[in-house]
Protein backbone atom coordinates (compact mmCIF):
# COMPACT_ATOMS: atom_id res chain seq x y z
CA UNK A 1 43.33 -9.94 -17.04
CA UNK A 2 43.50 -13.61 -17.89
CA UNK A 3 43.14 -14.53 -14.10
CA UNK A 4 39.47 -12.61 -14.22
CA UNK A 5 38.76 -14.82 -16.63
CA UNK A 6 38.34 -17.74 -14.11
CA UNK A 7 36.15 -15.96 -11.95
CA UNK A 8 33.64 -14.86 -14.66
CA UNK A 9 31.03 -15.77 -12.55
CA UNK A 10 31.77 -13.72 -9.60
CA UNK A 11 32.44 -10.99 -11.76
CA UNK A 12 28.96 -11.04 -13.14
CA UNK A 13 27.67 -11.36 -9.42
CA UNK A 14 29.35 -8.52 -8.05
CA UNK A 15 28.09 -5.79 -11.00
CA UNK A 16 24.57 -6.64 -9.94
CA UNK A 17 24.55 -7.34 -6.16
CA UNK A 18 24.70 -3.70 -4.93
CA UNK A 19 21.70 -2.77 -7.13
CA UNK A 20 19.67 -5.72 -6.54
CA UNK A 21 20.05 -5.25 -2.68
CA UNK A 22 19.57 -1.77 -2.59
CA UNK A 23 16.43 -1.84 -4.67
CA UNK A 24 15.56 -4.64 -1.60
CA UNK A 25 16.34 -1.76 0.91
CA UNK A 26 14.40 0.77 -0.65
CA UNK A 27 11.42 -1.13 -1.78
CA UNK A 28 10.97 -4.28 0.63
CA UNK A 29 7.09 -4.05 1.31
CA UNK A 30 6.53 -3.91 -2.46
CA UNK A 31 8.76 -6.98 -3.70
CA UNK A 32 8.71 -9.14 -0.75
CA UNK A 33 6.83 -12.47 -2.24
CA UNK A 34 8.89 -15.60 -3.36
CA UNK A 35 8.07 -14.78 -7.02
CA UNK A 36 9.07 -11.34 -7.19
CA UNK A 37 12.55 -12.34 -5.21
CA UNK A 38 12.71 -15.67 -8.00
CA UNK A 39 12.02 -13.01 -11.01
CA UNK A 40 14.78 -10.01 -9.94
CA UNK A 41 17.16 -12.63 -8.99
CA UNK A 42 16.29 -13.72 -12.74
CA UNK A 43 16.73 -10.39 -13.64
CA UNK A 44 19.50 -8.59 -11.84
CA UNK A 45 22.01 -12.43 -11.55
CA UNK A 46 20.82 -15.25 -14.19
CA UNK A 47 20.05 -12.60 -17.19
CA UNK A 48 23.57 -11.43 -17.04
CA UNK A 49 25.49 -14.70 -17.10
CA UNK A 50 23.64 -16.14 -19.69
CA UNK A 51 24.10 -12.86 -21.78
CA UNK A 52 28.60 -12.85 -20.92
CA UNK A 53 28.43 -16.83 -21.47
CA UNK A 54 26.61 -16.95 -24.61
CA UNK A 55 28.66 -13.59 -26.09
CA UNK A 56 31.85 -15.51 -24.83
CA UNK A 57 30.64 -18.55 -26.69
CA UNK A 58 30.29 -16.57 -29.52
CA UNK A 59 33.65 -14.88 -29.68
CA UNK A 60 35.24 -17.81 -29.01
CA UNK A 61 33.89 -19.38 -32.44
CA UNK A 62 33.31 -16.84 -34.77
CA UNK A 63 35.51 -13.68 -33.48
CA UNK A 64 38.45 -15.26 -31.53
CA UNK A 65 40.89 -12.15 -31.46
CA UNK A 66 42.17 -12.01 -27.87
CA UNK A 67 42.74 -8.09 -28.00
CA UNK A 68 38.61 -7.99 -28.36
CA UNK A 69 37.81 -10.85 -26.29
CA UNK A 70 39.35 -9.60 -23.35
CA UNK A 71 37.25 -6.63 -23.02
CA UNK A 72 34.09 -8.27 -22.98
CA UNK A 73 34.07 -9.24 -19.04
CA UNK A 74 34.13 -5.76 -17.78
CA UNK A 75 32.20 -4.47 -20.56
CA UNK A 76 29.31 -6.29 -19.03
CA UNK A 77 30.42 -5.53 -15.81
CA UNK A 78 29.69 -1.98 -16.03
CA UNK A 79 27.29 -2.10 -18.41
CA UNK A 80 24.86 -4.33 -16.01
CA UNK A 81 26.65 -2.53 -12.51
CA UNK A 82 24.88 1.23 -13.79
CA UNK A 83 21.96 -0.42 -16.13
CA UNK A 84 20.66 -1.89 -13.14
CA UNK A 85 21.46 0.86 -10.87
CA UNK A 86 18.59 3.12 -13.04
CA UNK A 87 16.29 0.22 -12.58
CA UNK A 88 16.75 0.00 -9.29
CA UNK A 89 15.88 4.07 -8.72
CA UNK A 90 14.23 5.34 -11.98
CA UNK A 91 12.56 2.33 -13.10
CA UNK A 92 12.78 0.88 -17.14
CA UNK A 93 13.71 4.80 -18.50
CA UNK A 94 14.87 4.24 -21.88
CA UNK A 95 16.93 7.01 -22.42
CA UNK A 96 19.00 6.83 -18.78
CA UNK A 97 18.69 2.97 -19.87
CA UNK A 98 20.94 3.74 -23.17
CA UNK A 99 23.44 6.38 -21.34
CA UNK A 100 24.23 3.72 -18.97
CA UNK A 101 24.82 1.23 -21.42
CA UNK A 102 27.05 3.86 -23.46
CA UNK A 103 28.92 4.74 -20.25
CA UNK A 104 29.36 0.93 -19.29
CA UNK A 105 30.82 0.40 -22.90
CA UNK A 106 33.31 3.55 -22.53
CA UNK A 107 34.51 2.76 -19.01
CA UNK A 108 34.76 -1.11 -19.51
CA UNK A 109 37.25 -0.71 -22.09
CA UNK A 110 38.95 2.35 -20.35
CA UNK A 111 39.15 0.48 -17.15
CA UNK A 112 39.19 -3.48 -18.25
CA UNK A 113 42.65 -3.78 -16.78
CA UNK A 114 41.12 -2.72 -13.29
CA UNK A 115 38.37 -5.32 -13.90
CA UNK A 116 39.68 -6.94 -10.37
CA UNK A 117 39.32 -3.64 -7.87
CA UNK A 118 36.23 -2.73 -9.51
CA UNK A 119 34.69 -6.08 -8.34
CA UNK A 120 36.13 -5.51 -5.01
CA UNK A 121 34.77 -2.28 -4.89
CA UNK A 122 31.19 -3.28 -6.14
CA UNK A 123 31.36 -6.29 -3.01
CA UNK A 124 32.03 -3.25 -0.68
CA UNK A 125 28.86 -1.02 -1.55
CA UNK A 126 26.64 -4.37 -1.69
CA UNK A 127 27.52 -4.92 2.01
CA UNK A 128 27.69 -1.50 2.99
CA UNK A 129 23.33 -2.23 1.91
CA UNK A 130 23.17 -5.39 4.19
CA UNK A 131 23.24 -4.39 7.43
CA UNK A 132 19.99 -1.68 6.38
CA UNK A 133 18.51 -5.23 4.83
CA UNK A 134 18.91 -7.74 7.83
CA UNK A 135 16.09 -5.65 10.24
CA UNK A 136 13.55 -6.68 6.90
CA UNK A 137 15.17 -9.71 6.74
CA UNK A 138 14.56 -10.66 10.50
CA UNK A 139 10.78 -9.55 10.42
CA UNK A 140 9.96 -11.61 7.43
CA UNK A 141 11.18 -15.13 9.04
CA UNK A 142 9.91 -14.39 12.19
CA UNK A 143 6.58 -13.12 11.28
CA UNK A 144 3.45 -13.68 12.73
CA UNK A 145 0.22 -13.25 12.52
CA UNK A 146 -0.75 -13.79 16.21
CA UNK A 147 -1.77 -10.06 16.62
CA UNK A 148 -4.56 -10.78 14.68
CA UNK A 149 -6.18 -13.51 16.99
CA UNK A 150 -9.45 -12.28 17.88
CA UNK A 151 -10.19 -12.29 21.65
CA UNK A 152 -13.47 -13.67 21.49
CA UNK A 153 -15.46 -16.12 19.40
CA UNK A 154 -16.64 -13.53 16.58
CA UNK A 155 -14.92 -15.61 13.31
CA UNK A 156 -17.67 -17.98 14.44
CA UNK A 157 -20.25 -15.11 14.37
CA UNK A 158 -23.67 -16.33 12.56
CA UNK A 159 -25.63 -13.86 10.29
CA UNK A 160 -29.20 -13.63 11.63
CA UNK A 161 -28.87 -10.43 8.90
CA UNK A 162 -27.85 -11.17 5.29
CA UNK A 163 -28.14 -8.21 3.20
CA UNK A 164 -25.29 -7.41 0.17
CA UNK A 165 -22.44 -5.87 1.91
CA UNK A 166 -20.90 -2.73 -0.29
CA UNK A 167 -17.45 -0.75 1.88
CA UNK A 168 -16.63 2.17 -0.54
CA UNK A 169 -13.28 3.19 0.18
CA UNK A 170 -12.69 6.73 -1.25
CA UNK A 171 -9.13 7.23 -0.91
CA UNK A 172 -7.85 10.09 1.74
CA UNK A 173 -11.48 11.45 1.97
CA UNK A 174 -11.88 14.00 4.94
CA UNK A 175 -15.30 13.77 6.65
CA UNK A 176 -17.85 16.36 6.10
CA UNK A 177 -16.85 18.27 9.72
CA UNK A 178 -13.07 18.51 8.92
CA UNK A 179 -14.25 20.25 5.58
CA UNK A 180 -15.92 23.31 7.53
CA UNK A 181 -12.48 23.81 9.76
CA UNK A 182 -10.44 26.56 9.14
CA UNK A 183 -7.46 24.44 6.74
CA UNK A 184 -9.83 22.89 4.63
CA UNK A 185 -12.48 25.70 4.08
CA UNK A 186 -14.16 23.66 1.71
CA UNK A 187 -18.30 23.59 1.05
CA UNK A 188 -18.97 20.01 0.83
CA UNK A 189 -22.69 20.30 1.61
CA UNK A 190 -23.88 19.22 -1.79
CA UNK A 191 -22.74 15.97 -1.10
CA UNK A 192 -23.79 15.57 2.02
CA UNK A 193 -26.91 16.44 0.97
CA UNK A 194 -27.31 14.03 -1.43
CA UNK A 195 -26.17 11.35 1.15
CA UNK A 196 -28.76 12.10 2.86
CA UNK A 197 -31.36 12.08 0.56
CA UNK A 198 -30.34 8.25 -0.33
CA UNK A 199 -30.81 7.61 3.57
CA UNK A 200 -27.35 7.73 4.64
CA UNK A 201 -26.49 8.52 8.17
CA UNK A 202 -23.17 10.74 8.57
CA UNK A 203 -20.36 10.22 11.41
CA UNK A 204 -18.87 13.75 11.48
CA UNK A 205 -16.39 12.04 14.45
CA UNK A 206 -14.81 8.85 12.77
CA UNK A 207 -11.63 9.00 11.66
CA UNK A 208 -8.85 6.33 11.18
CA UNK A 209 -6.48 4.49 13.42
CA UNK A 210 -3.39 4.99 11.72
CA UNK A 211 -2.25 7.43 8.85
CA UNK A 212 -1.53 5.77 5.66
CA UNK A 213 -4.00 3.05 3.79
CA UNK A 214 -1.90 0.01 4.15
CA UNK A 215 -1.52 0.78 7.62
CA UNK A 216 -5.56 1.41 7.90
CA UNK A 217 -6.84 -1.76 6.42
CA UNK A 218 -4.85 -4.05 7.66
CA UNK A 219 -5.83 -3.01 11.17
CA UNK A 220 -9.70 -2.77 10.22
CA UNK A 221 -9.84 -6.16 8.47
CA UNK A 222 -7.91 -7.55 11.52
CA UNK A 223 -10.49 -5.86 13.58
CA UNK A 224 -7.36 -5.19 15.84
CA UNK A 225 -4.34 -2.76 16.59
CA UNK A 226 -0.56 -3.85 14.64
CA UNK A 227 0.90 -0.36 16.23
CA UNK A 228 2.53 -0.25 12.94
CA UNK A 229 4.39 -3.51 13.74
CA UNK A 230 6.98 -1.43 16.37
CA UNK A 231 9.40 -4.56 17.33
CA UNK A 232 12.39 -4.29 18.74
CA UNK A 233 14.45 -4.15 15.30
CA UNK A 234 12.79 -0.61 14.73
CA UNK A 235 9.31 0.51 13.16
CA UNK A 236 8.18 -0.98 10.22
CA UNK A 237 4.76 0.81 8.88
CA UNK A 238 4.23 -1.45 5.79
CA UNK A 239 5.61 -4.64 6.26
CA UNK A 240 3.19 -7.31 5.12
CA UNK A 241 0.24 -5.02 5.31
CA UNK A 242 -0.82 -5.85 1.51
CA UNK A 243 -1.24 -9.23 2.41
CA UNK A 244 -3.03 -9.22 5.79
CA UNK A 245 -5.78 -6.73 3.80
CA UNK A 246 -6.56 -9.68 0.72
CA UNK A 247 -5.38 -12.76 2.11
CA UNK A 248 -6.79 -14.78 4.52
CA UNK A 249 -7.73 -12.47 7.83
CA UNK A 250 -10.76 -12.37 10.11
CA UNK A 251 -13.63 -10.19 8.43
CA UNK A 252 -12.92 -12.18 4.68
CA UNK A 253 -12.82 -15.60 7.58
CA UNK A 254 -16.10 -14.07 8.95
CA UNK A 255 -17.49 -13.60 5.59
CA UNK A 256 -16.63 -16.95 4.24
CA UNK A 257 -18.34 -18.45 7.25
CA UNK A 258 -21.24 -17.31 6.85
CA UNK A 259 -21.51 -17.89 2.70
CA UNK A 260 -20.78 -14.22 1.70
CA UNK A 261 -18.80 -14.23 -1.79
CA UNK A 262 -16.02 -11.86 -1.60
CA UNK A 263 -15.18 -9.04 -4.33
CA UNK A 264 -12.35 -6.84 -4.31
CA UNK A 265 -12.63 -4.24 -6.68
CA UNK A 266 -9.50 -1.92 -6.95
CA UNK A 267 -9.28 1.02 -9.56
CA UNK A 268 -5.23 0.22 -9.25
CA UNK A 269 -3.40 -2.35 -7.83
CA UNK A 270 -1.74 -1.17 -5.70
CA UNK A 271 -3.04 -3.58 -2.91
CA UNK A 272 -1.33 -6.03 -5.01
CA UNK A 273 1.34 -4.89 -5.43
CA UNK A 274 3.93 -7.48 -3.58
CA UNK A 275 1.73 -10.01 -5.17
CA UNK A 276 0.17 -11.72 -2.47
CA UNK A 277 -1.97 -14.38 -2.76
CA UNK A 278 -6.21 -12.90 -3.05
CA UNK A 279 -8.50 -14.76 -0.71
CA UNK A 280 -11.24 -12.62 -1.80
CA UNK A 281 -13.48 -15.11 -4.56
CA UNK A 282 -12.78 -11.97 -7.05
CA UNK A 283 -11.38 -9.36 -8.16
CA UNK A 284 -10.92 -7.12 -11.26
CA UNK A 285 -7.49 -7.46 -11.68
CA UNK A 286 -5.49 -10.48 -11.66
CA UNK A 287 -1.67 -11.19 -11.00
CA UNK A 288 -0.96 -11.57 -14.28
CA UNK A 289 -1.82 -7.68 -14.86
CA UNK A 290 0.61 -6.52 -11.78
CA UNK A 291 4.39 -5.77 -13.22
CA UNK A 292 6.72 -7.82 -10.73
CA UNK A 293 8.15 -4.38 -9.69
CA UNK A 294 5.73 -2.04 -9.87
CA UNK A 295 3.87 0.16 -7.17
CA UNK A 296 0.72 -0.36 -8.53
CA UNK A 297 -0.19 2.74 -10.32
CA UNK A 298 1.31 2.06 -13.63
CA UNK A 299 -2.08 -0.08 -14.94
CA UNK A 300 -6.13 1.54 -13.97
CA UNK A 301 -9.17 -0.29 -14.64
CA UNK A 302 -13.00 1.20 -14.94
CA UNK A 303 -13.98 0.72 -11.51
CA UNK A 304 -17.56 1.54 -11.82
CA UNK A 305 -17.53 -0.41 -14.88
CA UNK A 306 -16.02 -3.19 -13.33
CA UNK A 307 -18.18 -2.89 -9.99
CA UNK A 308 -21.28 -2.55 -11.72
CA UNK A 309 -21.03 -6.04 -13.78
CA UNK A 310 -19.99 -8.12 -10.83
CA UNK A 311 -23.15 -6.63 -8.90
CA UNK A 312 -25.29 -7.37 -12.23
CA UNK A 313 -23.78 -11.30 -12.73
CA UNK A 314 -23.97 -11.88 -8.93
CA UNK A 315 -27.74 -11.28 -8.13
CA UNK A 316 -28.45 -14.24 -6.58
CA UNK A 317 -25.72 -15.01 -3.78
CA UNK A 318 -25.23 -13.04 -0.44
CA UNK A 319 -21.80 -10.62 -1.38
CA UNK A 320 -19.66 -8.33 0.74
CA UNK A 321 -17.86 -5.71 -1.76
CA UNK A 322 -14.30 -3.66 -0.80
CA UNK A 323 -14.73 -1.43 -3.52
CA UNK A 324 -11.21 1.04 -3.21
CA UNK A 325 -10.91 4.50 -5.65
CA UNK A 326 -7.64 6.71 -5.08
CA UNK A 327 -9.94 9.74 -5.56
CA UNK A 328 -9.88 12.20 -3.90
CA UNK A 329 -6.25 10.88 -2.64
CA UNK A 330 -4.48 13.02 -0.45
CA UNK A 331 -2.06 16.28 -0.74
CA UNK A 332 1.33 15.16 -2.76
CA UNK A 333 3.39 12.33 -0.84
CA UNK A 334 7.00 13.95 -0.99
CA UNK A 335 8.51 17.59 -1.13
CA UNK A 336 8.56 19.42 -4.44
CA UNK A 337 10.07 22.97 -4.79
CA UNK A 338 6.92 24.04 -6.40
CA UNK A 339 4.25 23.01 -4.10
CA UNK A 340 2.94 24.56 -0.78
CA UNK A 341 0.13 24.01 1.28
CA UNK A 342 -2.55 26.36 -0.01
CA UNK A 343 -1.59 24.71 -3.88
CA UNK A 344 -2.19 21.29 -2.41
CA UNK A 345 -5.42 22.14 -0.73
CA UNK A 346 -6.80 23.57 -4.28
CA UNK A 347 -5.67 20.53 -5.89
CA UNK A 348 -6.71 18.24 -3.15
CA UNK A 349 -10.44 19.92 -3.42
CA UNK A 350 -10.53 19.70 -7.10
CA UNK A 351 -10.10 16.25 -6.59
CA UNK A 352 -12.95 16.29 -3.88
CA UNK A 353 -15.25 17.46 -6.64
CA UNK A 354 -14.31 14.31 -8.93
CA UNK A 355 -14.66 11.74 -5.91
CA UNK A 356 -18.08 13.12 -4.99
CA UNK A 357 -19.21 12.50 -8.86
CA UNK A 358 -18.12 9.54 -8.84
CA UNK A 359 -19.71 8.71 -5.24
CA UNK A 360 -22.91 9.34 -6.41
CA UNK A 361 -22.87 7.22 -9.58
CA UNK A 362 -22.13 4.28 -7.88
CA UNK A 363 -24.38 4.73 -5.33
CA UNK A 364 -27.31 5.90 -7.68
CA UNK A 365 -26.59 2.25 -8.83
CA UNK A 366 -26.42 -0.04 -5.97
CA UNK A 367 -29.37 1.53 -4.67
CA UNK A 368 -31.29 1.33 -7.64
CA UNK A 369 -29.99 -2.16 -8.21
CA UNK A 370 -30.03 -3.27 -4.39
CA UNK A 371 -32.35 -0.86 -2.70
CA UNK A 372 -31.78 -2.99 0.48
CA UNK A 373 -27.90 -3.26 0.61
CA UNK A 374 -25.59 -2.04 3.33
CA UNK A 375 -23.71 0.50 1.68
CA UNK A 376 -20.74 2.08 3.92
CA UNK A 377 -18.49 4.90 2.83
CA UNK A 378 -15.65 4.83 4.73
CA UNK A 379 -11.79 6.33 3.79
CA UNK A 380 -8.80 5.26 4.92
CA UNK A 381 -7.37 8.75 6.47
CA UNK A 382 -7.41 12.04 6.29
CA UNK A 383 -6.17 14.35 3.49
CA UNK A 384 -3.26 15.84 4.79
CA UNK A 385 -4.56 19.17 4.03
CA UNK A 386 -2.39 21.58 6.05
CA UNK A 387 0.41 20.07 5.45
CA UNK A 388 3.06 20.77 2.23
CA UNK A 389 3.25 17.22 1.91
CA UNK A 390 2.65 13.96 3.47
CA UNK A 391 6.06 13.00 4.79
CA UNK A 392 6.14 16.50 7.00
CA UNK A 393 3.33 14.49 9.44
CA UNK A 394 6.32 12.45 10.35
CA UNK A 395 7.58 16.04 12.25
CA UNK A 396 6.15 16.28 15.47
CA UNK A 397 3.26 18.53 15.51
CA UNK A 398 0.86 20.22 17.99
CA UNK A 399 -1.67 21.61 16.44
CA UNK A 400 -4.80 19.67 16.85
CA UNK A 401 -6.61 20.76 13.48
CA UNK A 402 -3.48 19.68 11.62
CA UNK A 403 -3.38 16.33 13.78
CA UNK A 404 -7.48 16.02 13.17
CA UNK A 405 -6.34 16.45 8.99
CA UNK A 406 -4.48 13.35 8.94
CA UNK A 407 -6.57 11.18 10.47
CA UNK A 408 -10.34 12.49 9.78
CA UNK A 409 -12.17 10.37 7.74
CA UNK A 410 -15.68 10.15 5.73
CA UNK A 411 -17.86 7.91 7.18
CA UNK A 412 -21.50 7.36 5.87
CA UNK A 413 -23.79 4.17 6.13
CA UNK A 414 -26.64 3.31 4.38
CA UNK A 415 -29.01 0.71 6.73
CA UNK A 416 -30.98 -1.67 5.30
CA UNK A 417 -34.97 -0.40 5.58
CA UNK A 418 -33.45 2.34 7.65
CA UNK A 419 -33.05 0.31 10.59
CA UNK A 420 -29.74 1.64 12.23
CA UNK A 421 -28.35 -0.64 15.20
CA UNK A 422 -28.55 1.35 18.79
CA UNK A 423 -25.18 0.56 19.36
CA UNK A 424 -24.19 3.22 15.98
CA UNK A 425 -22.08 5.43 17.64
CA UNK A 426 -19.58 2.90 19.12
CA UNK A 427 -17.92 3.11 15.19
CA UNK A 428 -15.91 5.61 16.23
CA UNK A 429 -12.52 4.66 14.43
CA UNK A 430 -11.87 2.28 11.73
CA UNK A 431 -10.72 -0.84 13.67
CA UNK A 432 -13.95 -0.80 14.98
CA UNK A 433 -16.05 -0.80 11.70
CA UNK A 434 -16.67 -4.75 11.58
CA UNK A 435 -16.34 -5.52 14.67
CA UNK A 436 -19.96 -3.47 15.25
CA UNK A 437 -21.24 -3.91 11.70
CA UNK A 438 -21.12 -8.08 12.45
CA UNK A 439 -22.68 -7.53 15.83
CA UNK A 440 -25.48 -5.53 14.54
CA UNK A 441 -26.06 -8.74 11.51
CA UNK A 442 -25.73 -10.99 14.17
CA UNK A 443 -27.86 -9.23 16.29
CA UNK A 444 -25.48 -10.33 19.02
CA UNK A 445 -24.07 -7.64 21.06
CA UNK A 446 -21.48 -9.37 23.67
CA UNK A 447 -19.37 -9.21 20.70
CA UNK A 448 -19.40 -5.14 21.74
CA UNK A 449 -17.27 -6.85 24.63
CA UNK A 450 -14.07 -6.51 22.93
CA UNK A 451 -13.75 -3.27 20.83
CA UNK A 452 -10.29 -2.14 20.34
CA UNK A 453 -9.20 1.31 21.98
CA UNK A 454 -10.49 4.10 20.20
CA UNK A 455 -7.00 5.80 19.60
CA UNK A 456 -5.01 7.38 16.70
CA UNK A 457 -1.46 6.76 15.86
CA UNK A 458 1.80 8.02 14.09
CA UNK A 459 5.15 7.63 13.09
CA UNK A 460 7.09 10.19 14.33
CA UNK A 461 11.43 10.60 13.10
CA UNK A 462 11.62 14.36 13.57
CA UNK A 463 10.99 17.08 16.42
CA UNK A 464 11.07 13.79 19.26
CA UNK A 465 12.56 10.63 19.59
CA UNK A 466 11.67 8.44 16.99
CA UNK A 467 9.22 6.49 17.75
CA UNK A 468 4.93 5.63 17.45
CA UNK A 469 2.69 8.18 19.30
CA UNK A 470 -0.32 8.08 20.54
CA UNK A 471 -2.01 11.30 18.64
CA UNK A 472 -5.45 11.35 19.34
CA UNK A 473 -6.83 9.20 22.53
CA UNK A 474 -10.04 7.80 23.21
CA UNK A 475 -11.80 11.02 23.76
CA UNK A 476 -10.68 12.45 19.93
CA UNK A 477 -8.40 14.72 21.81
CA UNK A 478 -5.09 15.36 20.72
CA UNK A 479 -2.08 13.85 22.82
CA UNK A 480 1.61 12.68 22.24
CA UNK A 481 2.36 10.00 24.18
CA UNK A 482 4.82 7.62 23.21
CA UNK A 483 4.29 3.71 22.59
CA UNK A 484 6.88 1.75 23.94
């Protein structure tokens, strides 16, 4: 035992390593800023050796008995090795918090004379986690953002049209034709209605590009296809996509050019997430607010509230608003026992219901407040509806209403003095949406020149090899052809 002593550092390394790098593994895209990697090595490494050093300093002066003293190294140990193991799956849970630290106490002291072959074993699971980490690894030195060079000179684009700029991004809202189909069954016509009525045109065909919101808004504030970023160290769907969507990329560029002051209004943070740095001149929530590993649902602000003061105090300057609510969100994410398809489609309706309300206060406001702003509703996907949960899209599928569910998105705009471009109907898919919204404000349509393809796209692991499909092609017919 009086050999570990020597080696208290290492000791201390190895009870946290396998926890720190498999929360790495399992939550890369969410913790993969400079900060968050300085605060868990903080957290999981520094917190620990300060804790055995100053209880060893301690021990040594006022409680110097060997027989206790030389229980204290793999007391911590074990204590820290399954502490940080809940944090690393369940989060801060108090009470699986306090068994671990009772079951690091018991089996220190039960197994202190082991102390050696536990650290060897600890070693052994943190490696067994690096080779899933290096792929991650890899991607994040060599990154680039070259797939989002433009092909043409639109981030020089001039205005001759300035009106306020409003994208309403109701989260997983299906567009008013998918809600007649036989899965979703759903009378939405109220709503529509009342679209119409505020001089909203409806595109029953739009849908999105790719099936998940990340994946969704980085390609339509890129303006361009990422294919999910398929390289060849294997698909990765979410890698960097927080920050291509509020840093620095070519619509907020375009924006900036032409003296449009940027808001991004979130109900959660969940674009922020990884905290990356926000290019946009505001938003509602600041880094401060974001937990340093949290998915960004823990903390929800008054969006409405929020939006409707930054369009009150900002009256006199040309602004572009990404306004993002997670109603009516989509069916539930993972399996549960307890759920099937027809209970998710009843909740996901419900949930319609609240979206819609909510729709129409905020656009009863801007267009009381802003009767000539360019308001565009637009969601990132479908609702999954169909479905028993999200992750079963990732099984291969044929059926093309199913296919149309994941993908079929609300899409209504507002024109300023009703004057619709005559070039509408090339927004077809989301990476699209700028790209003809800034040629219709720059009344300069060569910029038509150089829309992206038209096409639909998924991750598929189960039923075929795993790889990204082509879904839906250019037509809005359903396909499955493989990227490569």
């Amino acid at each position: 035992m009086n050999d570990s002593k020597a080696y208290p550092i290492i000791t201390i390394v190895a009870s946290s390593l396998y926890a720190l790098m498999y929360y790495y593994d399992k939550n890369y895209a969410l913790i993969n800023s400079k900060t968050q990697f300085l605060f868990l090595v903080s957290l999981y490494i520094i917190l620990p050796l300060l804790t055995y050093f100053i209880l060893d300093f301690l021990f040594k002066h006022f409680y110097p008995k060997e027989n206790i003293r030389r229980f204290l190294l793999p007391v911590i140990n074990l204590v820290c090795f399954f502490a940080f193991i809940v944090v690393s799956v369940y989060g801060f849970q108090k009470v699986k918090l306090v068994l671990s630290l009772v079951l690091g106490v018991c089996l220190g002291i039960l197994f202190a004379k082991y102390i050696k072959k536990i650290v060897v074993i600890q070693f052994i699971l943190a490696f067994l986690v690096l080779p899933k980490l290096i792929p991650d690894i890899y991607r994040e030195v060599v990154y680039s953002k070259q797939w989002m060079e433009q092909p043409d000179t639109i981030e020089k684009v001039v205005f001759k049209k300035r009106p306020n700029i409003y994208v309403i991004q109701p989260d997983g809202y299906a567009s008013f034709s998918t809600f007649k189909d036989s899965i979703y069954n759903y009378d939405n016509s109220e709503f529509e209605v009342f679209l119409k009525t505020k001089g909203f045109k409806t595109y029953d065909d739009y849908r999105s590009n790719y099936y998940s919101t990340l994946s969704t808004n980085s390609s339509m504030f890129s303006m361009k296809h990422h294919y999910y970023g398929n390289t060849t160290l294997g698909i990765n769907p979410r890698h960097n996509r927080r920050n291509e969507i509020v840093e620095s990329n070519p619509v907020l560029r375009i924006l900036k050019h032409n003296n449009y002051k940027t808001f991004l209004m979130l109900q959660v943070p969940y674009l922020l997430s990884n905290r990356p740095n926000i290019d946009f001149d505001y938003c509602n929530f600041s880094l401060d607010e974001v937990s340093y590993i949290s998915r960004g649902f823990s903390k929800q602000k008054e969006l409405i509230e929020d939006t409707k003061a930054a369009i009150i105090e900002n009256k006199y300057t040309s602004n572009f608003f990404f306004i993002e609510s997670m109603l009516p969100s989509h069916i539930t994410t993972e399996y549960k026992a307890s759920s099937s398809a027809e209970k998710e489609r009843v909740k996901y309706l419900e949930q319609v219901g609240q979206a819609n309300e909510w729709l129409m206060e905020l656009v009863n406001f801007i267009t009381e407040k802003d009767p000539n702003g360019l308001i565009i509703i637009a969601a990132d996907h479908g609702g999954f509806v169909g479905f028993n949960y999200t992750i079963e899209s990732k099984t291969k599928v044929t059926d093309p209403i199913l296919i149309n569910s994941m993908f079929s998105s609300i899409l209504a705009i507002k024109w300023p003095n009703n004057t619709r471009p005559n070039f509408d109907s090339e927004i077809k898919t989301s990476v699209n949406l700028f790209r003809v919204l800034f040629s219709h404000l720059s009344e300069d349509e060569s910029y038509l020149d150089n829309l992206q393809d038209n096409k639909s796209y998924i991750i598929i692991r189960k039923g075929a090899p795993t790889g990204i499909y082509e879904y839906i092609d250019e037509s809005g017919l359903a396909v499955f052809n493989k990227i490569e």
